[in-house]
PDB file of N, CA and C in Angstrom:
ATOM      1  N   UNK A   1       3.574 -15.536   3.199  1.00  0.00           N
ATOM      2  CA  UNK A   1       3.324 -16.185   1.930  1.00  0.00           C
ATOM      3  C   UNK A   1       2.646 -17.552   2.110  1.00  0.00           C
ATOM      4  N   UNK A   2       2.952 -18.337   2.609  1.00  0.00           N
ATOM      5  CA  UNK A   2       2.490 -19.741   3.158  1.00  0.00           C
ATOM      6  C   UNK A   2       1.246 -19.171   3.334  1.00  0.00           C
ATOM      7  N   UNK A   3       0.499 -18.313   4.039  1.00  0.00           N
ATOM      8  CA  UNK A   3      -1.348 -17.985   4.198  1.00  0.00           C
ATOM      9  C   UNK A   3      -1.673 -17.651   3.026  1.00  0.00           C
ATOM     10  N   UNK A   4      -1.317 -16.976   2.491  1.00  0.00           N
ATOM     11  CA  UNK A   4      -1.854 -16.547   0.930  1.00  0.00           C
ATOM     12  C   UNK A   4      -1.811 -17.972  -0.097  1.00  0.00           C
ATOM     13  N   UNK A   5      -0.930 -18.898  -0.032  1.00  0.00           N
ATOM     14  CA  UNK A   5      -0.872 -20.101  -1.250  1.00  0.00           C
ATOM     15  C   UNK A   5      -1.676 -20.801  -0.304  1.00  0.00           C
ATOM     16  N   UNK A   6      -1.677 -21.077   0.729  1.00  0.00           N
ATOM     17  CA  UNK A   6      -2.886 -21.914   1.304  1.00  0.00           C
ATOM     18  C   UNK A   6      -4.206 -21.519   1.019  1.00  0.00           C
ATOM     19  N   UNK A   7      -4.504 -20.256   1.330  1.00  0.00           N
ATOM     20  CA  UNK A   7      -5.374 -19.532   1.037  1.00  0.00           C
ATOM     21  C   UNK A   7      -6.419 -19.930  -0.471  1.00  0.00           C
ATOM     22  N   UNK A   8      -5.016 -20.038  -1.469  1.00  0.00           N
ATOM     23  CA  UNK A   8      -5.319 -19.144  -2.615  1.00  0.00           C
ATOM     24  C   UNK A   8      -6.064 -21.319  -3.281  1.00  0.00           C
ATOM     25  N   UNK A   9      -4.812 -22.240  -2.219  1.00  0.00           N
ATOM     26  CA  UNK A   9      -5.078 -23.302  -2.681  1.00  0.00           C
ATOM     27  C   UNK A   9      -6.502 -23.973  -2.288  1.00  0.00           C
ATOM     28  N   UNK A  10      -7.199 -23.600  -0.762  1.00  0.00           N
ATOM     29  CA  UNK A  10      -8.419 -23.773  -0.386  1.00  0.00           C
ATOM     30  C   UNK A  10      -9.806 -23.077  -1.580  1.00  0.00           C
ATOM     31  N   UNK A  11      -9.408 -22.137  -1.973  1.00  0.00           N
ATOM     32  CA  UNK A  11     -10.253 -21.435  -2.992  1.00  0.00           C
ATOM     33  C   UNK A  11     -10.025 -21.543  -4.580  1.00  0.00           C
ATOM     34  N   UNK A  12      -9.424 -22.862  -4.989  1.00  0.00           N
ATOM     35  CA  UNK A  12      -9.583 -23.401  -5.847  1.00  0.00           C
ATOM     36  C   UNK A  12      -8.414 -22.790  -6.777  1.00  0.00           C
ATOM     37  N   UNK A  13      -7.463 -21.699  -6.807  1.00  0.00           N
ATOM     38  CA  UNK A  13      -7.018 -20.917  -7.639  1.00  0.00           C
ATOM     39  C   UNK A  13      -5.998 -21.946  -8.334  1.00  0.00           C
ATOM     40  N   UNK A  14      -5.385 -21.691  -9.430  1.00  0.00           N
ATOM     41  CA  UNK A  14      -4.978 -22.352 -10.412  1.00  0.00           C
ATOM     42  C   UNK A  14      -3.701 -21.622 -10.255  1.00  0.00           C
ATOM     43  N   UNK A  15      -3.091 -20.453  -9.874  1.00  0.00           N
ATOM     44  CA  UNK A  15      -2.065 -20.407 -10.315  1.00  0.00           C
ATOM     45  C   UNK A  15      -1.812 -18.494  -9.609  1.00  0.00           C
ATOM     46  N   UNK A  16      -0.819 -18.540  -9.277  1.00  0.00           N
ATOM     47  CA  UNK A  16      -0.596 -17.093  -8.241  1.00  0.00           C
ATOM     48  C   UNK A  16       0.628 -16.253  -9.505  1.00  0.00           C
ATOM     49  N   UNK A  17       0.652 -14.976  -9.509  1.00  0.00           N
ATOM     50  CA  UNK A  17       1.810 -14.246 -10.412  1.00  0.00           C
ATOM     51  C   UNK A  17       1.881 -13.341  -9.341  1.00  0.00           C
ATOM     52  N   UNK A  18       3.076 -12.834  -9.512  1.00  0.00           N
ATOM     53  CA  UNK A  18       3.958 -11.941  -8.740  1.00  0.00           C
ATOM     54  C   UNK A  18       4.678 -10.715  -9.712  1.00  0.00           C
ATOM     55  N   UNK A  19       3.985  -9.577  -9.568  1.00  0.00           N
ATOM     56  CA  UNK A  19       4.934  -8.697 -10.072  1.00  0.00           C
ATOM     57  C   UNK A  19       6.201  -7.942  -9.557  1.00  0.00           C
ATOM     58  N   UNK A  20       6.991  -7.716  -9.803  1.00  0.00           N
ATOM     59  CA  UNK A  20       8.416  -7.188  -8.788  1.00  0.00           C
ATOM     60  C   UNK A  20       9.341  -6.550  -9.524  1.00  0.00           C
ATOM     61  N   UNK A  21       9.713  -5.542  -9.260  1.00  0.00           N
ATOM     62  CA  UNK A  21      10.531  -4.439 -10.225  1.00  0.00           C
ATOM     63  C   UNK A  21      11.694  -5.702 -10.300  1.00  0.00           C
ATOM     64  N   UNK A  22      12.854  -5.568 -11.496  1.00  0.00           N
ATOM     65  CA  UNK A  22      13.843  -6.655 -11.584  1.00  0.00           C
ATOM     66  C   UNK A  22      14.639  -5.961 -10.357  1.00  0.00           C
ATOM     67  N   UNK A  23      14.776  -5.179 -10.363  1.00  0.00           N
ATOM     68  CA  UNK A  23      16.383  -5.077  -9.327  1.00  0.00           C
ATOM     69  C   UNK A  23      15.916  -5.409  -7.887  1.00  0.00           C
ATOM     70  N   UNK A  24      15.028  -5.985  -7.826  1.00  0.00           N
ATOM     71  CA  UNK A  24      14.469  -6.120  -6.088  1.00  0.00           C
ATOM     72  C   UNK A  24      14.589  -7.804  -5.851  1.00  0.00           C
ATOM     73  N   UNK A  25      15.940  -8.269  -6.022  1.00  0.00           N
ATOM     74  CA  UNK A  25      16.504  -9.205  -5.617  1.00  0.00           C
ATOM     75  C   UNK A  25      15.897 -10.097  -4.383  1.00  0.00           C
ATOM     76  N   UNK A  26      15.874  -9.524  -3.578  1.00  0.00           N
ATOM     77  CA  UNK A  26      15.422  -9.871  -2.133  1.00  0.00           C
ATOM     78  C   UNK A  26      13.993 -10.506  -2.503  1.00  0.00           C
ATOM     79  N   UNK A  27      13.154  -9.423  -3.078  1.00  0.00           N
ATOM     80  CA  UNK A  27      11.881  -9.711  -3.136  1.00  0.00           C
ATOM     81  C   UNK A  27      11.726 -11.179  -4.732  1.00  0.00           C
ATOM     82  N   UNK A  28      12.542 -11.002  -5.625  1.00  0.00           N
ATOM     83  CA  UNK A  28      12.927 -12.485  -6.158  1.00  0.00           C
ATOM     84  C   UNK A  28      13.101 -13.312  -5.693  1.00  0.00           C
ATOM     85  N   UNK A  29      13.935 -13.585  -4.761  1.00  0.00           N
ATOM     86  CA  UNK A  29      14.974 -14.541  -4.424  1.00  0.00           C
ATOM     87  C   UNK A  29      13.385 -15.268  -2.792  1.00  0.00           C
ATOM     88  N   UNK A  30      12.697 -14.007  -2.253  1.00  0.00           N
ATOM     89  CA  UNK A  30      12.149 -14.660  -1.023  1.00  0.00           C
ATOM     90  C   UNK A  30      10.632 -15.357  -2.088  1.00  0.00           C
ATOM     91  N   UNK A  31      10.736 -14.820  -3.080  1.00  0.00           N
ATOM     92  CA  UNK A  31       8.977 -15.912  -4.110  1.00  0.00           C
ATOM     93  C   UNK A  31       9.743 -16.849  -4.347  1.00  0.00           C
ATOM     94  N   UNK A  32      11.164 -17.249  -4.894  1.00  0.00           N
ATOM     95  CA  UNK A  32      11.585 -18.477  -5.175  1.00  0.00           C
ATOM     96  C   UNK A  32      11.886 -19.819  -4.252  1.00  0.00           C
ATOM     97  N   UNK A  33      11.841 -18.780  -3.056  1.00  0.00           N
ATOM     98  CA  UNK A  33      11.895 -19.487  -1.648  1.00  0.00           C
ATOM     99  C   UNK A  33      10.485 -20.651  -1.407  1.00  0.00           C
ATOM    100  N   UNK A  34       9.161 -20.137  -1.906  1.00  0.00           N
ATOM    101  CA  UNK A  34       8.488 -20.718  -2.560  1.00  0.00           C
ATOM    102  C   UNK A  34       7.675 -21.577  -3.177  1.00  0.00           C
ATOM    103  N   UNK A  35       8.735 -21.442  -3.864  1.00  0.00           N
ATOM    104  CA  UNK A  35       8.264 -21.730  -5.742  1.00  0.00           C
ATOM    105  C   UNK A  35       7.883 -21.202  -6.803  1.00  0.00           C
ATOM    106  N   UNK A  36       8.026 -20.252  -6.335  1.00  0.00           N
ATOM    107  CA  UNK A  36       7.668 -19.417  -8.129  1.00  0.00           C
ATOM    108  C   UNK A  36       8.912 -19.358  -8.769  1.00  0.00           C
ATOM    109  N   UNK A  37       8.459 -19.607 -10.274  1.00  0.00           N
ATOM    110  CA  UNK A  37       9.287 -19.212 -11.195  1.00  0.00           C
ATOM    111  C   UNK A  37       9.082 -18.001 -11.935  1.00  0.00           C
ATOM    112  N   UNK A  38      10.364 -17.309 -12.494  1.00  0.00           N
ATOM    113  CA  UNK A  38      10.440 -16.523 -13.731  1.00  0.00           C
ATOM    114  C   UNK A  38       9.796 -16.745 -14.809  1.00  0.00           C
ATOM    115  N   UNK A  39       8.937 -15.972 -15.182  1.00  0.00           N
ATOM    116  CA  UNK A  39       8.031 -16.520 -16.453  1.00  0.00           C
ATOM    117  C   UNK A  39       7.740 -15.110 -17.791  1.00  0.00           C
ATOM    118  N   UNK A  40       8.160 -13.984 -16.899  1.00  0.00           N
ATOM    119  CA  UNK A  40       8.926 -12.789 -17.899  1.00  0.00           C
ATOM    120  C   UNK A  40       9.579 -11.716 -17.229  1.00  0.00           C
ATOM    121  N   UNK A  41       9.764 -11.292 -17.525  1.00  0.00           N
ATOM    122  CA  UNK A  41      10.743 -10.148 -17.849  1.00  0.00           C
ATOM    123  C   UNK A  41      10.600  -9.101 -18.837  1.00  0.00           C
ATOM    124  N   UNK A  42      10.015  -7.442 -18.301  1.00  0.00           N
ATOM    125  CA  UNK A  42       9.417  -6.579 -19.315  1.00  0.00           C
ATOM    126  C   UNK A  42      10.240  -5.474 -19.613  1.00  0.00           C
ATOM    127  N   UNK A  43      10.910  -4.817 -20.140  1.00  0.00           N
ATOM    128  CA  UNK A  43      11.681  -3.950 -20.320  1.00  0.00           C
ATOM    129  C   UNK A  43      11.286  -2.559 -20.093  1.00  0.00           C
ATOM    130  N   UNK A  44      11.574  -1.427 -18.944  1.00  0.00           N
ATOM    131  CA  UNK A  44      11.025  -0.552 -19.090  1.00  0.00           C
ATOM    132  C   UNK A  44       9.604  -0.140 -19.017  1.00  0.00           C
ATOM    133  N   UNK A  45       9.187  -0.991 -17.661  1.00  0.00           N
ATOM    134  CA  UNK A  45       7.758  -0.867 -17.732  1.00  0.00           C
ATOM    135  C   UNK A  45       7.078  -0.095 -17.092  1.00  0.00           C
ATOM    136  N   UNK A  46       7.863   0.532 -16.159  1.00  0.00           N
ATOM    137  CA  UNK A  46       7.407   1.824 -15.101  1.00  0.00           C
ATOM    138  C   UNK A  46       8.686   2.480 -15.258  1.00  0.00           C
ATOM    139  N   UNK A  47       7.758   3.728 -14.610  1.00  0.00           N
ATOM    140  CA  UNK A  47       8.786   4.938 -14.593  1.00  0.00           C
ATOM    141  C   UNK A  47       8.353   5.232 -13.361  1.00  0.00           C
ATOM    142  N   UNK A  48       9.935   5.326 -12.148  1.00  0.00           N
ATOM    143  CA  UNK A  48       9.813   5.765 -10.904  1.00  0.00           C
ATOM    144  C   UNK A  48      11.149   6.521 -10.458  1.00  0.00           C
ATOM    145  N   UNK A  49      10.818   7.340  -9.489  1.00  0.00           N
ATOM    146  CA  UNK A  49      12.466   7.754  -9.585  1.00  0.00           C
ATOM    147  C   UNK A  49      13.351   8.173 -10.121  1.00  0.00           C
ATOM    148  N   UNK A  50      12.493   9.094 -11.259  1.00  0.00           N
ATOM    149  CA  UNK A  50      13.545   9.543 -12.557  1.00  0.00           C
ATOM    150  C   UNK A  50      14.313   8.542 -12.872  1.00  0.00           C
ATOM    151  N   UNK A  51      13.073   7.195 -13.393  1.00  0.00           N
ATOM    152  CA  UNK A  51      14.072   6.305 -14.279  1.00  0.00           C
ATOM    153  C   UNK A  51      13.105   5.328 -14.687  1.00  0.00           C
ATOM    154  N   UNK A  52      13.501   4.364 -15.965  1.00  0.00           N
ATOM    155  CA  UNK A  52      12.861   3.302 -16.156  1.00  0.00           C
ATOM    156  C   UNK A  52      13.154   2.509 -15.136  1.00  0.00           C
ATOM    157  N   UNK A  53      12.066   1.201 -14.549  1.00  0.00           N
ATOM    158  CA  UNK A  53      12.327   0.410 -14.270  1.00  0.00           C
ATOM    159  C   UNK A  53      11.979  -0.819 -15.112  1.00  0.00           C
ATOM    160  N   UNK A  54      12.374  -1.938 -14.769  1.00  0.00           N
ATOM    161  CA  UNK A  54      11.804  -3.483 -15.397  1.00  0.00           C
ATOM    162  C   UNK A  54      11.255  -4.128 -14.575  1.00  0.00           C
ATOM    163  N   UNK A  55       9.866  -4.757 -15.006  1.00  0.00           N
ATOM    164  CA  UNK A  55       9.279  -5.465 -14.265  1.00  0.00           C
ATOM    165  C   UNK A  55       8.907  -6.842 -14.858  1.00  0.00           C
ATOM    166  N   UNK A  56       9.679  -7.738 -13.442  1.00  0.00           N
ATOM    167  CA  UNK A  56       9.542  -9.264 -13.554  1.00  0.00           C
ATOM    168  C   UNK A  56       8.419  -9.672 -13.092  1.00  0.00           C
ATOM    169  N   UNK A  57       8.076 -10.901 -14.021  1.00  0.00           N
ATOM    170  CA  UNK A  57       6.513 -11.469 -13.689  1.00  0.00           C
ATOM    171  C   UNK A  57       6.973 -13.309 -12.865  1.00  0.00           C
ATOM    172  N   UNK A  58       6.669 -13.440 -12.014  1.00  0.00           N
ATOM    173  CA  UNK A  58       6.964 -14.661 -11.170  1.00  0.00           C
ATOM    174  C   UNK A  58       5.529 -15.542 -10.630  1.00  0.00           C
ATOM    175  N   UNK A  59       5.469 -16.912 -11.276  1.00  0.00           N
ATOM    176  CA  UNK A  59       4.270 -17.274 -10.882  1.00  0.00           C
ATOM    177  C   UNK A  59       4.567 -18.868 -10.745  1.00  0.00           C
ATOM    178  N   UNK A  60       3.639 -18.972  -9.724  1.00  0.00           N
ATOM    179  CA  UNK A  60       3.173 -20.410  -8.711  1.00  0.00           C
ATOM    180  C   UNK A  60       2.043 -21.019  -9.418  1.00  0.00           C
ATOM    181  N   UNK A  61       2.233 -22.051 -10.180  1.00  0.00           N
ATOM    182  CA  UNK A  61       1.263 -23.079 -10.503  1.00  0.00           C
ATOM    183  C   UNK A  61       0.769 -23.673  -9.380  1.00  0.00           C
ATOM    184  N   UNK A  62      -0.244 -24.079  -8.828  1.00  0.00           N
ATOM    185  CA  UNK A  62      -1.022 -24.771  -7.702  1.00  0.00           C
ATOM    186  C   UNK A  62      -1.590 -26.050  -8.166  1.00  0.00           C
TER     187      UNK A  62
END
């Protein structure tokens, strides 16, 4: 992650989002490690696995 926000900060970008099914904790908890914040939360936005999932949106202002 550190190459990609460096990356993303050398090439001028304004701002990184992260999509991540909600129940993938790990993968929350290591973008907040970070800095990204929670900025939504979609109800039922894929279907995998014979099931809805929810997908959280997590993003890094630069």
């Amino acid at each position: 992650m550190p190459f990609i926000i460096d990356i993303a900060r050398q090439n001028k970008v304004h701002t990184l989002i992260g999509g991540i099914d909600a129940e993938n904790e790990v993968s929350i908890l290591f973008h907040e490690q970070f800095g990204f914040n929670k900025v939504a939360h979609i109800k039922e936005a894929g279907f995998k696995f014979d099931r809805w999932l929810d997908l959280v949106f997590m993003q890094l202002i630069l």
